[in-house]
Protein backbone atom coordinates (compact mmCIF):
# COMPACT_ATOMS: atom_id res chain seq x y z
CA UNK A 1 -20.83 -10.74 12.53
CA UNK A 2 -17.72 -12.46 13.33
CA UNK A 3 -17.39 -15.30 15.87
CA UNK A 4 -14.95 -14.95 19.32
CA UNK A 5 -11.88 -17.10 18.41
CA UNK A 6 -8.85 -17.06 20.24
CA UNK A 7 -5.97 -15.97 18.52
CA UNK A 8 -5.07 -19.41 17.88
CA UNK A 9 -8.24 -20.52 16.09
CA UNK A 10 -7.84 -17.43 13.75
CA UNK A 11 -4.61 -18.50 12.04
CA UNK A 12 -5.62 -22.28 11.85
CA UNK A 13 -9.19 -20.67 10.55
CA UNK A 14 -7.23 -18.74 8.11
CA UNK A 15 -4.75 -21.66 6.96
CA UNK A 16 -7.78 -23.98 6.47
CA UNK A 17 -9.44 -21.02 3.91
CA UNK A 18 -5.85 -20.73 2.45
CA UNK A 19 -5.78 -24.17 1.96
CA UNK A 20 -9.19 -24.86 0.28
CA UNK A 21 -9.07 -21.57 -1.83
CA UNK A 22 -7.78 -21.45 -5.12
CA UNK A 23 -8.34 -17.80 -6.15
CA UNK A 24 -7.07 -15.28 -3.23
CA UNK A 25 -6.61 -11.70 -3.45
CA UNK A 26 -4.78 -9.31 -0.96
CA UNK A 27 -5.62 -5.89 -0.36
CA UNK A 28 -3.05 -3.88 2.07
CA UNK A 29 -2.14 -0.61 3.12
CA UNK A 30 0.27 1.34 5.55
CA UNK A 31 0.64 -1.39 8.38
CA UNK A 32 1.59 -3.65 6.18
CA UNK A 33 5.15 -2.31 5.94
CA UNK A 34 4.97 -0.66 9.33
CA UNK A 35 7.42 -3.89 10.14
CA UNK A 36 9.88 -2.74 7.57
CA UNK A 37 10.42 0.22 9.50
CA UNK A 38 8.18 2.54 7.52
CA UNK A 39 5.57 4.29 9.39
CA UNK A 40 1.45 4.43 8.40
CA UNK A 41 -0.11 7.16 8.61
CA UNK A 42 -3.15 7.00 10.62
CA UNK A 43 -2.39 5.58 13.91
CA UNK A 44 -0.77 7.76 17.13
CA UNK A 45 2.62 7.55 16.05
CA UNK A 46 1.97 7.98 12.26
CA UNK A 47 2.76 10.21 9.76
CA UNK A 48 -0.31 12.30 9.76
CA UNK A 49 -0.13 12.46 14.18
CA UNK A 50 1.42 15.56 13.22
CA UNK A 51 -1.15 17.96 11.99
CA UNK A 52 0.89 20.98 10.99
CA UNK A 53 4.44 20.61 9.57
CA UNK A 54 5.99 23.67 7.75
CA UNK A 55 2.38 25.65 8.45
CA UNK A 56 0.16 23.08 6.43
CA UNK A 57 -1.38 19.71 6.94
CA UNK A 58 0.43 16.66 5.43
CA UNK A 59 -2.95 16.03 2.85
CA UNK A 60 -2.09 19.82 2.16
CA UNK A 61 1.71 19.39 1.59
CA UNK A 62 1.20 16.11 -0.63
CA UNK A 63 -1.40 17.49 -2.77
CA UNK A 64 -1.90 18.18 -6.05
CA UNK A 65 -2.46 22.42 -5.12
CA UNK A 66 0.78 22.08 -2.88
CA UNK A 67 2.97 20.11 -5.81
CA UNK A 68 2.06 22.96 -8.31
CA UNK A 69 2.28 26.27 -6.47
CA UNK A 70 5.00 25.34 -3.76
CA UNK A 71 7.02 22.50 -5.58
CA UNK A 72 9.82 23.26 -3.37
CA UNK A 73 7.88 22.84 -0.22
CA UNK A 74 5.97 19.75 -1.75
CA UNK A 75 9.41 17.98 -2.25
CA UNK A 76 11.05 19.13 0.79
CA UNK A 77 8.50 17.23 2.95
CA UNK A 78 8.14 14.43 0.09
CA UNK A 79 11.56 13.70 0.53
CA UNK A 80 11.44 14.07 4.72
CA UNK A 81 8.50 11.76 5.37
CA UNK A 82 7.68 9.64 2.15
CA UNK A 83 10.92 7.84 0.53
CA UNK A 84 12.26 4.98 2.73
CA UNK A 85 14.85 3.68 0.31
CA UNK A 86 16.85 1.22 2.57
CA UNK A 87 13.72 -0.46 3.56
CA UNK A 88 13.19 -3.97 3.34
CA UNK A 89 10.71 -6.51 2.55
CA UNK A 90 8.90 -8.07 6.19
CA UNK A 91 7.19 -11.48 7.47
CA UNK A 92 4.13 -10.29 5.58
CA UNK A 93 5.54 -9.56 2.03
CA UNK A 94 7.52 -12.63 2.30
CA UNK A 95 4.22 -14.75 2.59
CA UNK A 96 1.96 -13.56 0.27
CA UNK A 97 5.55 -13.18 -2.30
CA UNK A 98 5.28 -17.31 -1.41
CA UNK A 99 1.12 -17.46 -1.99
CA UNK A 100 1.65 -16.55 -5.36
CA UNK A 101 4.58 -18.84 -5.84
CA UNK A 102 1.86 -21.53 -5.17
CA UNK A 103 -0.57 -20.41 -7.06
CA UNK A 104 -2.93 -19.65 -5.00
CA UNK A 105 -2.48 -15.40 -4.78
CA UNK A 106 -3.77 -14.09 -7.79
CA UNK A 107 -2.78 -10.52 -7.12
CA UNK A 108 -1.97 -8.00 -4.75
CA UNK A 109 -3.51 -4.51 -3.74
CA UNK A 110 -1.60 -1.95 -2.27
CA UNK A 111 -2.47 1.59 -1.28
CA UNK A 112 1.52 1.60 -0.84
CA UNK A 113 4.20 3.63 -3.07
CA UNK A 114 7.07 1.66 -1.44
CA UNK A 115 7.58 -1.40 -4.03
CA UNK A 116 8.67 -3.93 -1.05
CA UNK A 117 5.63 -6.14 -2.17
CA UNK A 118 8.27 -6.78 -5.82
CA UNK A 119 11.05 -6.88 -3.70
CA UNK A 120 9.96 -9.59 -1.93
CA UNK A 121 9.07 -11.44 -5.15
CA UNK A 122 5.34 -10.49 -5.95
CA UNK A 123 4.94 -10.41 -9.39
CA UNK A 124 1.51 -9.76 -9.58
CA UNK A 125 0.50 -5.98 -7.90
CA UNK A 126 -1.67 -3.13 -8.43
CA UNK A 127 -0.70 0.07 -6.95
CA UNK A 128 -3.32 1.58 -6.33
CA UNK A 129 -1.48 5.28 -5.90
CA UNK A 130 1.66 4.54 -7.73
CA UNK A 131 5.04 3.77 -6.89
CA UNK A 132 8.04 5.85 -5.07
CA UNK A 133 10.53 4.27 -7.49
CA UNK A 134 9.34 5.63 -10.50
CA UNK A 135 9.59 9.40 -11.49
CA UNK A 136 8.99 11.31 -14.85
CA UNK A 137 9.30 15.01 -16.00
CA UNK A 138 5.80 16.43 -16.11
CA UNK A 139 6.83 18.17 -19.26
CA UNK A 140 8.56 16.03 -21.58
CA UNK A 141 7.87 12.36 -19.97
CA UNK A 142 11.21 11.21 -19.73
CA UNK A 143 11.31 8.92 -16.76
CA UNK A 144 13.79 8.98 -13.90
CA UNK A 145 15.05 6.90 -10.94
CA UNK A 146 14.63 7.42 -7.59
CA UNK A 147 17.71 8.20 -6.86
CA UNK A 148 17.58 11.01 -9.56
CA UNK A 149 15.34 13.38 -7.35
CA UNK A 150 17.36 12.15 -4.49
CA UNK A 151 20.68 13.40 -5.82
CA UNK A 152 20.81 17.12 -5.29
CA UNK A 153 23.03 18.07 -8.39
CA UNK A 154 20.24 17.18 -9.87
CA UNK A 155 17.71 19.65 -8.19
CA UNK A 156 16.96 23.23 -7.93
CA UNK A 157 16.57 23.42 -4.26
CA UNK A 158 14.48 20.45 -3.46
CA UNK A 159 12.97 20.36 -6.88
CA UNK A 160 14.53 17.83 -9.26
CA UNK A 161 14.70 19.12 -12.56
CA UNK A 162 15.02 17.24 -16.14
CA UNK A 163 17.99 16.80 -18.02
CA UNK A 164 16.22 16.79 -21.33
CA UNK A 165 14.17 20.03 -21.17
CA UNK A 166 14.31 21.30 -17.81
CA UNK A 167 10.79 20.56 -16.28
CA UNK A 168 9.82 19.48 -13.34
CA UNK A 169 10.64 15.32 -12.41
CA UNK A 170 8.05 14.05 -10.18
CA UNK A 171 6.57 10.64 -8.86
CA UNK A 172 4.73 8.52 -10.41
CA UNK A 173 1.89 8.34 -6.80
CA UNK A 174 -1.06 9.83 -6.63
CA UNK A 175 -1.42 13.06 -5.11
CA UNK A 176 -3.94 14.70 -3.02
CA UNK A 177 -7.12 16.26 -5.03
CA UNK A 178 -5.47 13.77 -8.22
CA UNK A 179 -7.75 10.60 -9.28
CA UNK A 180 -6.64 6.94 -9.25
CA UNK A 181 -5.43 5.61 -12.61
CA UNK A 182 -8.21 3.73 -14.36
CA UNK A 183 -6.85 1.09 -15.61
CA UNK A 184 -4.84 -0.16 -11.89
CA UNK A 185 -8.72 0.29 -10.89
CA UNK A 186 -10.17 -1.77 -13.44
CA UNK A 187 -8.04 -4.52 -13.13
CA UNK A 188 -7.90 -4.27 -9.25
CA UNK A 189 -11.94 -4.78 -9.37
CA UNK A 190 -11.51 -7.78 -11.92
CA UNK A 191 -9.99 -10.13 -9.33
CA UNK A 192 -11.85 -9.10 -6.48
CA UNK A 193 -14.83 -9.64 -8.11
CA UNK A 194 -12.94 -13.66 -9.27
CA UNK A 195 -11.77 -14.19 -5.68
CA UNK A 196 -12.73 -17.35 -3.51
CA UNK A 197 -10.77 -15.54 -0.28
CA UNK A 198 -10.29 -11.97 0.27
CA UNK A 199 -7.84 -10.66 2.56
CA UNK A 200 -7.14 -7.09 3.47
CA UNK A 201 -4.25 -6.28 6.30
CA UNK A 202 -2.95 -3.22 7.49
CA UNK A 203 -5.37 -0.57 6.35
CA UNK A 204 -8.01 1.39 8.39
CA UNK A 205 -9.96 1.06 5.30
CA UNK A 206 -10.51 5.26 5.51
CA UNK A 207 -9.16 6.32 2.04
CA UNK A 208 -11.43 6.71 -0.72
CA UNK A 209 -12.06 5.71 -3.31
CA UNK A 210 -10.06 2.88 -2.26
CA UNK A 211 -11.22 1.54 0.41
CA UNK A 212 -14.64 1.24 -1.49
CA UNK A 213 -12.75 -1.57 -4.18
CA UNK A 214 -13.86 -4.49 -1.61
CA UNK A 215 -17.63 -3.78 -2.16
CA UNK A 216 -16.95 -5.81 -5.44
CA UNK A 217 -16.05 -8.84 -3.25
CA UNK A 218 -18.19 -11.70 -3.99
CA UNK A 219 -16.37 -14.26 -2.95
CA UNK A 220 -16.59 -17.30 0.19
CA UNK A 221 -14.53 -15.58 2.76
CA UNK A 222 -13.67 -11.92 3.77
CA UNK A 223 -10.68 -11.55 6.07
CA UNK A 224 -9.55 -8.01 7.93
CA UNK A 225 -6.29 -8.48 9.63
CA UNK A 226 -5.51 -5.00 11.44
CA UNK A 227 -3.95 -4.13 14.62
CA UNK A 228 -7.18 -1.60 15.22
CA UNK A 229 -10.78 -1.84 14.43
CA UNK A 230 -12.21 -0.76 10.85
CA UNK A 231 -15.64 0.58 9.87
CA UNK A 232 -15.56 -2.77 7.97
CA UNK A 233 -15.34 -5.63 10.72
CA UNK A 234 -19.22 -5.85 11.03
CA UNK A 235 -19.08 -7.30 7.11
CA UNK A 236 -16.15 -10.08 7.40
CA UNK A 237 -16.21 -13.53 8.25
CA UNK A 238 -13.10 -12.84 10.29
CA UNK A 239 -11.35 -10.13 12.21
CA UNK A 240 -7.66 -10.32 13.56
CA UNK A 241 -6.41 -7.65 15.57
CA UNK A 242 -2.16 -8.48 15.19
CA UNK A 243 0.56 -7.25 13.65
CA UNK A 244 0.04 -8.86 9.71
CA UNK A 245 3.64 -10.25 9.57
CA UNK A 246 3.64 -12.12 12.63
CA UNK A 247 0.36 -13.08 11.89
CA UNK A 248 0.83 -14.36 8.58
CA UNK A 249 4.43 -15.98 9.38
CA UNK A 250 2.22 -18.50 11.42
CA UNK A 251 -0.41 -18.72 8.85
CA UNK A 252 2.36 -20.20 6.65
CA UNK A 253 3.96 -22.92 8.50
CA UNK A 254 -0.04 -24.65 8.52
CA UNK A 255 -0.58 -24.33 4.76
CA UNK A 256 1.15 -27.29 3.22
């Protein structure tokens, strides 16, 4: 069970494992990029606060079912709610971007679709349910930019269609009711399993299968940084309730 630190003795807890580690892993989700201006999904005021939009659920409208029997409805809200495209790299892809630079970050998680984690200079990142800025025709496999689907001479509708053959172009994230892809697992659970220091930030740790990737942690220290409790904090060796970018900002300026 974790110890009562002040906020203070947190960060300078979490420098000194920083410091001494030389194999760290991050594994983030939603509130990681809530700071870029990108909303989670989970909390009051995210995405999924909403229940019904356009007569459905949002897990109904981004599923797999949705995507194939209402494609215009699927990419009407997909294009709404899920594509922030001016967004911007924050405090807390900036640091780990700069963990990595030293060496220390051997990879990053992310149950995010919004590449700001390569934008900010990661070079080293699983995604776990695929990436926003890649797109493909289901048909033919030709792949497309973002701003293909964006472009409406380019749709039917809301539904952006191929040049090539005239399927559907969809992104490359996984859907609803679709499976993670095997090999972003396999090699997710292959540093875990090699980390000294585990941290996870900005995920409620509530999507499987996931959220189940940290049982392979093995490692001397497991670190939650969330603004809310998880079903997890009972298991680390230390809990921070703060916003991650903040947080991690003043992790930095103590690691030399």
């Amino acid at each position: 069970m974790p110890t009562a630190r002040s906020i203070e003795q947190q960060i300078i807890l979490l420098a000194e494992w920083i410091q001494t580690a030389n194999s760290i892993v991050f594994f983030g989700g939603a509130g990681v990029s809530t700071e870029s201006g990108i909303p989670d999904y989970r909390s009051e005021s995210g995405l999924y606060a909403s229940r019904a939009v356009y007569g459905h659920s949002p897990e109904e409208l981004l599923s797999h079912t949705t995507f194939v029997r209402e494609p215009d409805l699927f990419f009407k809200y997909y294009k709404e709610n899920l594509i922030a495209i001016d967004a911007r790299p924050n405090l807390a892809h900036q640091a780990l971007a700069e963990l990595e630079a030293r060496g220390k970050l051997k990879a990053v998680i992310t149950q995010n679709v919004d590449g700001l984690h390569q934008s900010a200079g990661s070079q080293v990142v699983y995604e776990l349910h695929g990436s926003n800025w890649r797109q493909f025709c289901v048909d033919c496999g030709t792949r497309y930019s973002l701003q293909y689907i964006l472009d409406t001479a380019n749709c039917r509708g809301f539904i952006p269609i191929c040049k090539k053959c005239g399927g559907i172009v969809r992104p490359a994230v996984v859907l609803y009711e679709e499976q993670l892809e095997s090999s972003v697992v396999d090699a997710a659970v292959t540093v875990i399993k090699a980390a000294e220091l585990m941290i996870i930030g900005g995920t409620s740790l509530a999507v499987y299968p996931a959220a189940g990737l940290i049982r392979y942690f093995n490692g001397q220290h497991l670190v939650l940084i969330n603004k809310s409790p998880t079903a997890f904090d009972q298991e680390a060796d230390l809990v921070i309730n703060a916003a991650i970018g903040e947080l991690l900002d003043a992790v930095m300026r103590l690691v030399d």
